[in-house]
N, C-alpha and C. Protein backbone atom coordinates (compact mmCIF):
# COMPACT_ATOMS: atom_id res chain seq x y z
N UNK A 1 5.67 27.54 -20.18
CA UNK A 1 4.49 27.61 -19.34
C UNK A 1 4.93 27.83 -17.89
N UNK A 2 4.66 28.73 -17.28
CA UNK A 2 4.50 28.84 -15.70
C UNK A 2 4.21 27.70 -15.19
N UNK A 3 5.03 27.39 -13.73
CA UNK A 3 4.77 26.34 -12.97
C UNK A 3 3.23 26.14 -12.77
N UNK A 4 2.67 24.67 -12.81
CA UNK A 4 1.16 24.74 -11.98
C UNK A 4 1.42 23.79 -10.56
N UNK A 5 0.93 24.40 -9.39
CA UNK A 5 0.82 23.78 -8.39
C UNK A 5 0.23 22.51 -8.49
N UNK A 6 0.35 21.30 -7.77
CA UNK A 6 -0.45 20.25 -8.49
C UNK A 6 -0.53 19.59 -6.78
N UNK A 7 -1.63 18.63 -6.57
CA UNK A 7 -1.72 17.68 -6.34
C UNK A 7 -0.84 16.35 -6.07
N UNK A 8 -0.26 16.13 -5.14
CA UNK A 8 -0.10 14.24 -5.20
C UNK A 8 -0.56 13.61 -4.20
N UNK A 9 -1.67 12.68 -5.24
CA UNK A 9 -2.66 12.06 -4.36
C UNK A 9 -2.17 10.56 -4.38
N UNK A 10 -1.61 10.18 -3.60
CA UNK A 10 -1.38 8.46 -3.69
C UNK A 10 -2.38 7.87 -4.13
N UNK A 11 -3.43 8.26 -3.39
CA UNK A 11 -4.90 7.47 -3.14
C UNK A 11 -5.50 7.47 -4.77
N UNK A 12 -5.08 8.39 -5.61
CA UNK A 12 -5.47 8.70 -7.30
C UNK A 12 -5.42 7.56 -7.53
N UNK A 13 -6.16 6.75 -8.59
CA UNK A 13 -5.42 6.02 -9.25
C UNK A 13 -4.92 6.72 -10.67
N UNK A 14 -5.08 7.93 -11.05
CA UNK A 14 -4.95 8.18 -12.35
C UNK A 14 -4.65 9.64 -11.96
N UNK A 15 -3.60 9.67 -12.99
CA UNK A 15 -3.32 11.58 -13.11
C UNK A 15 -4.56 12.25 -13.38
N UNK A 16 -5.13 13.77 -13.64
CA UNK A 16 -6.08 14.31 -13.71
C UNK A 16 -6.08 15.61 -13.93
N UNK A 17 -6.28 15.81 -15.31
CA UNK A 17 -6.48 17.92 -15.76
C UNK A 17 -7.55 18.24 -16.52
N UNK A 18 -7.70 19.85 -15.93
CA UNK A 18 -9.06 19.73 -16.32
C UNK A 18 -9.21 21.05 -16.45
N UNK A 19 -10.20 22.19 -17.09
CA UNK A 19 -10.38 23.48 -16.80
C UNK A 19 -9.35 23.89 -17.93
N UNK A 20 -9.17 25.07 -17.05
CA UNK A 20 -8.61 26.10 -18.09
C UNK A 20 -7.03 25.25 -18.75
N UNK A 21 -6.71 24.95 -17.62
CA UNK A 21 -5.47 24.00 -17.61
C UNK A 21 -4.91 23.03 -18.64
N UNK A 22 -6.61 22.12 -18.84
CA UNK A 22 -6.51 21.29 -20.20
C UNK A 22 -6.29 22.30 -21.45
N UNK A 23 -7.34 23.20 -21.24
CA UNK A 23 -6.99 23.76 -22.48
C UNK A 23 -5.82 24.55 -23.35
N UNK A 24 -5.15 25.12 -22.18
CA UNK A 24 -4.08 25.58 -22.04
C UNK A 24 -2.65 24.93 -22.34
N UNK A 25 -2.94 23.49 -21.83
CA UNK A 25 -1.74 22.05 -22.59
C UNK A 25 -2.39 21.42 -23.19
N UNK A 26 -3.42 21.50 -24.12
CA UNK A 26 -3.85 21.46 -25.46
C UNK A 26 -2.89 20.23 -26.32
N UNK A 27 -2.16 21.48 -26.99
CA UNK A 27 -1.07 21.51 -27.96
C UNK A 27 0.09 19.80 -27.09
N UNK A 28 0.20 19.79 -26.07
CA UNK A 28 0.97 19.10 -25.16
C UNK A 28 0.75 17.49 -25.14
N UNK A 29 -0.62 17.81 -24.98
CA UNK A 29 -1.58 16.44 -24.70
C UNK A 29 -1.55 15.25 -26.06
N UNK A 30 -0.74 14.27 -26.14
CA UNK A 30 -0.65 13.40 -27.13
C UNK A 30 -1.60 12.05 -26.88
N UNK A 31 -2.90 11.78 -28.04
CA UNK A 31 -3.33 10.97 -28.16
C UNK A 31 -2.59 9.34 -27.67
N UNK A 32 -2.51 8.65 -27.15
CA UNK A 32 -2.54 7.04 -27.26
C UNK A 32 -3.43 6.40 -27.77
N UNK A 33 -4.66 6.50 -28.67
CA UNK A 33 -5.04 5.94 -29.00
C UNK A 33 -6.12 4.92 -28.14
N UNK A 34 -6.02 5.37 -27.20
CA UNK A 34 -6.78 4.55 -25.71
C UNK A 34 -8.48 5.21 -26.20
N UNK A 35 -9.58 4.63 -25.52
CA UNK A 35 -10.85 5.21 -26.07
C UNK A 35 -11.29 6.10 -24.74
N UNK A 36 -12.37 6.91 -24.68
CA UNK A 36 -12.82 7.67 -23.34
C UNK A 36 -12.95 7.11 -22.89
N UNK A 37 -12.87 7.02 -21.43
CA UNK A 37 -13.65 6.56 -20.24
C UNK A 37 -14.13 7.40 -18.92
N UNK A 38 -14.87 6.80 -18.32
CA UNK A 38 -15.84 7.18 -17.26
C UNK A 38 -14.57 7.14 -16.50
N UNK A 39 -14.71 8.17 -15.33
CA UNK A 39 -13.69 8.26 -13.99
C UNK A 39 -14.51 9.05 -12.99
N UNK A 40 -14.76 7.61 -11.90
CA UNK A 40 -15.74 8.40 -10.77
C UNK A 40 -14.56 8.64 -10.00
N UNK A 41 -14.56 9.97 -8.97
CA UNK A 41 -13.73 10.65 -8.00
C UNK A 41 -15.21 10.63 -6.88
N UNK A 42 -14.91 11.70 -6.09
CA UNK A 42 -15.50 12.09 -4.69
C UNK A 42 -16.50 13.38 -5.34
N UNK A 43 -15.44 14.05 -6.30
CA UNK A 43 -16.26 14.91 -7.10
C UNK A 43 -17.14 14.84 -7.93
N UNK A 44 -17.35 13.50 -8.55
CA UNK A 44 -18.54 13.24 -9.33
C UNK A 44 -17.98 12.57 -10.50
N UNK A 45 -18.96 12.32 -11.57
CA UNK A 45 -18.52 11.08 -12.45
C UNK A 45 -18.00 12.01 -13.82
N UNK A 46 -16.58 11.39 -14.18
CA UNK A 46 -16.10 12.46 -15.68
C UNK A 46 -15.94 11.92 -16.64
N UNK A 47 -16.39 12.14 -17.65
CA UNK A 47 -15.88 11.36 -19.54
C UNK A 47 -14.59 12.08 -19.56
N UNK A 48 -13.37 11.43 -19.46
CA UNK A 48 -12.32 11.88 -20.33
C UNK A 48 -11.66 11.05 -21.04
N UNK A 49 -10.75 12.02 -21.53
CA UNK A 49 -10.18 10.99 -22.85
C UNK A 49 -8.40 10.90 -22.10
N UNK A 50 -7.98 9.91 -22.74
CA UNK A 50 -6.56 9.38 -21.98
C UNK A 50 -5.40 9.52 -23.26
N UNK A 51 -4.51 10.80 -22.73
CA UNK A 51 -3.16 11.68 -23.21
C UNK A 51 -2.45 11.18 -22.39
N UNK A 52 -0.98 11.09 -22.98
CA UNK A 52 0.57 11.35 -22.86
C UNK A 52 0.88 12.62 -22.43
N UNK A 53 1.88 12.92 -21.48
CA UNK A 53 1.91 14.16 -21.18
C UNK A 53 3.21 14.20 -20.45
N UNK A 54 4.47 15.35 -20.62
CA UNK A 54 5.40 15.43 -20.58
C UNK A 54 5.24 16.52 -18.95
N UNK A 55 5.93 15.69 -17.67
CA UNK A 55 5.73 16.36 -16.67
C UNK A 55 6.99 16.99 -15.77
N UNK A 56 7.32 17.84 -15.73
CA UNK A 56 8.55 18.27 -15.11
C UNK A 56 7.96 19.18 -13.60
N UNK A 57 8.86 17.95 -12.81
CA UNK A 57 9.18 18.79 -11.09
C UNK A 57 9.70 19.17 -10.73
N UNK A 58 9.89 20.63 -10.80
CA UNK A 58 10.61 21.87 -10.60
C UNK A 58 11.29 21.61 -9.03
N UNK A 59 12.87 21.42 -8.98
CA UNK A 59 13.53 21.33 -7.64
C UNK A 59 13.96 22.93 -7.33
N UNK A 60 13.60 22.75 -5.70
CA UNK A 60 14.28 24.07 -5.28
C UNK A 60 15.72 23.55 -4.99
N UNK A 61 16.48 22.35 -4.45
CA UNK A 61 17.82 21.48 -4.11
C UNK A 61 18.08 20.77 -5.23
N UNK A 62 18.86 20.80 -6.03
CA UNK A 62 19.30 19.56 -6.86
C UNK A 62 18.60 19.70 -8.40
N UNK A 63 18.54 18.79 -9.14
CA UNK A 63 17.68 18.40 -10.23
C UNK A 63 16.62 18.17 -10.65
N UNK A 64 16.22 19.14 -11.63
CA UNK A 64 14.20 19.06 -12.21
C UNK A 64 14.01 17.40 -12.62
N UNK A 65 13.41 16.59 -12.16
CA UNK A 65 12.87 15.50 -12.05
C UNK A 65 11.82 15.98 -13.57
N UNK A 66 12.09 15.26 -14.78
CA UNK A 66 11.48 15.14 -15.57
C UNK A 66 10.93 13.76 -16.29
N UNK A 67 9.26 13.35 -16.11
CA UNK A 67 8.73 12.01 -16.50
C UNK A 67 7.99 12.81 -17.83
N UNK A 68 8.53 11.53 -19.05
CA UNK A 68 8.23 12.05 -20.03
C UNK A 68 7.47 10.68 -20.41
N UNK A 69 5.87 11.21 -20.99
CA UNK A 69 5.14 10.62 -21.29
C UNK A 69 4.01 9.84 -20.32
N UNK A 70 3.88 10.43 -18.95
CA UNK A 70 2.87 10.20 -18.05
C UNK A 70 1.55 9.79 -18.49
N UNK A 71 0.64 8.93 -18.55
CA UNK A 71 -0.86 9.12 -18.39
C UNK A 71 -1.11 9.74 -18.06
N UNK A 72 -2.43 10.72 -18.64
CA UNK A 72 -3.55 11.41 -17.83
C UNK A 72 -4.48 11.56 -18.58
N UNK A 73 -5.46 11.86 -18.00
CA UNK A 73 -6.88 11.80 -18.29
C UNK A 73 -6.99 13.59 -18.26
N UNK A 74 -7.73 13.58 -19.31
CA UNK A 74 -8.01 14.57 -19.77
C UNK A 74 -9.72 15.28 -19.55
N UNK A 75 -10.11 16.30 -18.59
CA UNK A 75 -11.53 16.02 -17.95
C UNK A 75 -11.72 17.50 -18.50
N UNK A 76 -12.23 18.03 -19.01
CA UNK A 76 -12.53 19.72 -19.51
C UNK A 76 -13.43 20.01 -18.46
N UNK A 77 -14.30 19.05 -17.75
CA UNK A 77 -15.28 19.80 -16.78
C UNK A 77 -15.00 19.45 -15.43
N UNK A 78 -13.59 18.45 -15.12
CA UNK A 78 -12.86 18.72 -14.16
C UNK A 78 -12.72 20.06 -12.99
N UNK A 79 -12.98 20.68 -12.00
CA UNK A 79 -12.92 21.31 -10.84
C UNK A 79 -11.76 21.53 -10.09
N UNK A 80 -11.35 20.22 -10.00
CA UNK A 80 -10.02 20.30 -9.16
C UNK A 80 -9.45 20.78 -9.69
N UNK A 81 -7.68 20.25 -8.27
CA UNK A 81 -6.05 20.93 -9.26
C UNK A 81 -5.55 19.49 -9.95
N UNK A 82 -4.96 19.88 -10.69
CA UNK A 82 -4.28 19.18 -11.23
C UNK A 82 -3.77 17.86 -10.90
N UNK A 83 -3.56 16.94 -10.58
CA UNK A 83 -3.83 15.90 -9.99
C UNK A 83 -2.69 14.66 -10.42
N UNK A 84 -1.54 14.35 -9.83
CA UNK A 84 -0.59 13.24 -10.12
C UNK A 84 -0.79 12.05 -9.12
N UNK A 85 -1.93 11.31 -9.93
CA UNK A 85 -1.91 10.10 -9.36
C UNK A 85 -1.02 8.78 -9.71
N UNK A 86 -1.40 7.33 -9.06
CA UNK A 86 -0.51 6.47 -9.13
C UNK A 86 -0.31 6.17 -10.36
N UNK A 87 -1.03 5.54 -11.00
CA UNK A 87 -1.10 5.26 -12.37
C UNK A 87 -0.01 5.70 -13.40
N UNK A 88 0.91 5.70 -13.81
CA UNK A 88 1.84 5.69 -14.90
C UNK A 88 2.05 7.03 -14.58
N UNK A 89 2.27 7.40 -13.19
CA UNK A 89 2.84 8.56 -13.00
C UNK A 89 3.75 8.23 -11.94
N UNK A 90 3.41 8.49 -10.26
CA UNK A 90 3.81 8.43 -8.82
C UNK A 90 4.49 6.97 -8.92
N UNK A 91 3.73 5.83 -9.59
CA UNK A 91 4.19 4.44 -9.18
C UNK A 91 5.86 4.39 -10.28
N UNK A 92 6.17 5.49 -10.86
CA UNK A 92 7.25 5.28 -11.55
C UNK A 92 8.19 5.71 -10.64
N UNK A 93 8.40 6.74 -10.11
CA UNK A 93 9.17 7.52 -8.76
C UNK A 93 9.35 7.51 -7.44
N UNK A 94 10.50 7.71 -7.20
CA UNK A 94 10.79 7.48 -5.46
C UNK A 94 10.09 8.61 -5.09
N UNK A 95 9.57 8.89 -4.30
CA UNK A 95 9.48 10.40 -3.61
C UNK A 95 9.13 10.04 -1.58
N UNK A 96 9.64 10.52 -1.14
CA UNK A 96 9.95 10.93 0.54
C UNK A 96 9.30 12.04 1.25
N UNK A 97 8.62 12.10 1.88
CA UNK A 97 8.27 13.85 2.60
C UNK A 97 8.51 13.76 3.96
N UNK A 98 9.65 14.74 4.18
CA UNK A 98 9.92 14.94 5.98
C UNK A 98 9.67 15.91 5.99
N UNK A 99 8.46 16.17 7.48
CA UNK A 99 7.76 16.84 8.12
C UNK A 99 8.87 17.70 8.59
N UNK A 100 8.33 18.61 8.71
CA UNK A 100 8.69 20.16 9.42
C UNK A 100 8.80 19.36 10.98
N UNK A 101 10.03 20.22 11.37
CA UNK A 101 10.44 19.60 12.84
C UNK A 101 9.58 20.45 14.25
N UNK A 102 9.72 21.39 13.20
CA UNK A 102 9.69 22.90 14.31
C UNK A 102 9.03 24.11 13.73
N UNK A 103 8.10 25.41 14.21
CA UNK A 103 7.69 26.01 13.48
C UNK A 103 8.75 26.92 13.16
N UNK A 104 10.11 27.07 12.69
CA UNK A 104 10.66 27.59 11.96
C UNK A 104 11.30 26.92 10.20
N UNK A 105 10.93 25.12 10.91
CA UNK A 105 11.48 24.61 9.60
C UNK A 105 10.08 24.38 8.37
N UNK A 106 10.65 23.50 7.34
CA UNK A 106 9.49 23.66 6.11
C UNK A 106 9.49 22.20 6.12
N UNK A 107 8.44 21.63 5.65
CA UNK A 107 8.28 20.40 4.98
C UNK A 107 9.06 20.04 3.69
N UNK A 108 9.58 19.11 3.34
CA UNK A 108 10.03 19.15 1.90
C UNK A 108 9.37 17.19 1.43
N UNK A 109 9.44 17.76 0.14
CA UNK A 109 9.18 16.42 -0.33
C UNK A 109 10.70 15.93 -1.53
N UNK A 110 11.35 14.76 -1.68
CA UNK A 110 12.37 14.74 -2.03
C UNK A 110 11.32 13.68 -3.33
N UNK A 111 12.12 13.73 -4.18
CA UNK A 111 11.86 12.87 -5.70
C UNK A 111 13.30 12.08 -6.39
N UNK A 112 12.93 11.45 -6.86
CA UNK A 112 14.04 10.35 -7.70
C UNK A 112 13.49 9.89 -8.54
N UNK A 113 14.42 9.15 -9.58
CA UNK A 113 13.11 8.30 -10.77
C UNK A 113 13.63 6.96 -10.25
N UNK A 114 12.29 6.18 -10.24
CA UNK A 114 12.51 5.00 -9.53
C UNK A 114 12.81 4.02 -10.61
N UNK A 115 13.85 2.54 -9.74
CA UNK A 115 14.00 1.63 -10.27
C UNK A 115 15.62 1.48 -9.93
């Protein structure tokens, strides 16, 4: 699968896919056995159902940071992007972002698996 740009929202409490996207990691998305639930956002209120999901962060320096078996909520009428919130995702990993110094440099965000 082609990279998808995603989201990291601290403020999430829960990962979040939705659209063409869900349907598309389908095949990917492993039941837990957890039941639907309601998830109000800013965007409005969603029934989804709660998947396992194998997430790899593509490094441009160093090593693909791969969390295998993330939560997420699964929203088909979801809007947004893709969405790595705290919840059994972000709260597992170190991650750092230093600001661009100057308008010639870039922002980067650095990752680790935490603990």
């Amino acid at each position: 699968m082609e990279p998808v740009v995603t989201l990291l929202d601290t403020a999430a409490e829960y990962s979040i896919v939705g659209g063409e996207l869900a349907v598309a990691l389908e095949a990917d998305l492993i039941s837990i056995g957890e039941p639907d639930i309601f998830y109000d956002t800013r965007l409005g209120r969603f029934l989804c159902s709660v998947r396992s999901l194998r997430v790899v962060i593509d490094a441009d320096d160093g090593e693909d940071l791969e969390l295998d078996g993330i939560t997420v909520l699964v929203c088909k009428q979801w809007l947004g992007p893709f969405t790595l919130g705290m919840r059994a995702a972000l709260e597992h990993i170190c991650f750092a972002i230093e600001p661009a110094t100057n308008p010639e440099s870039e922002s980067r965000i650095f990752f680790a698996i935490g603990g």
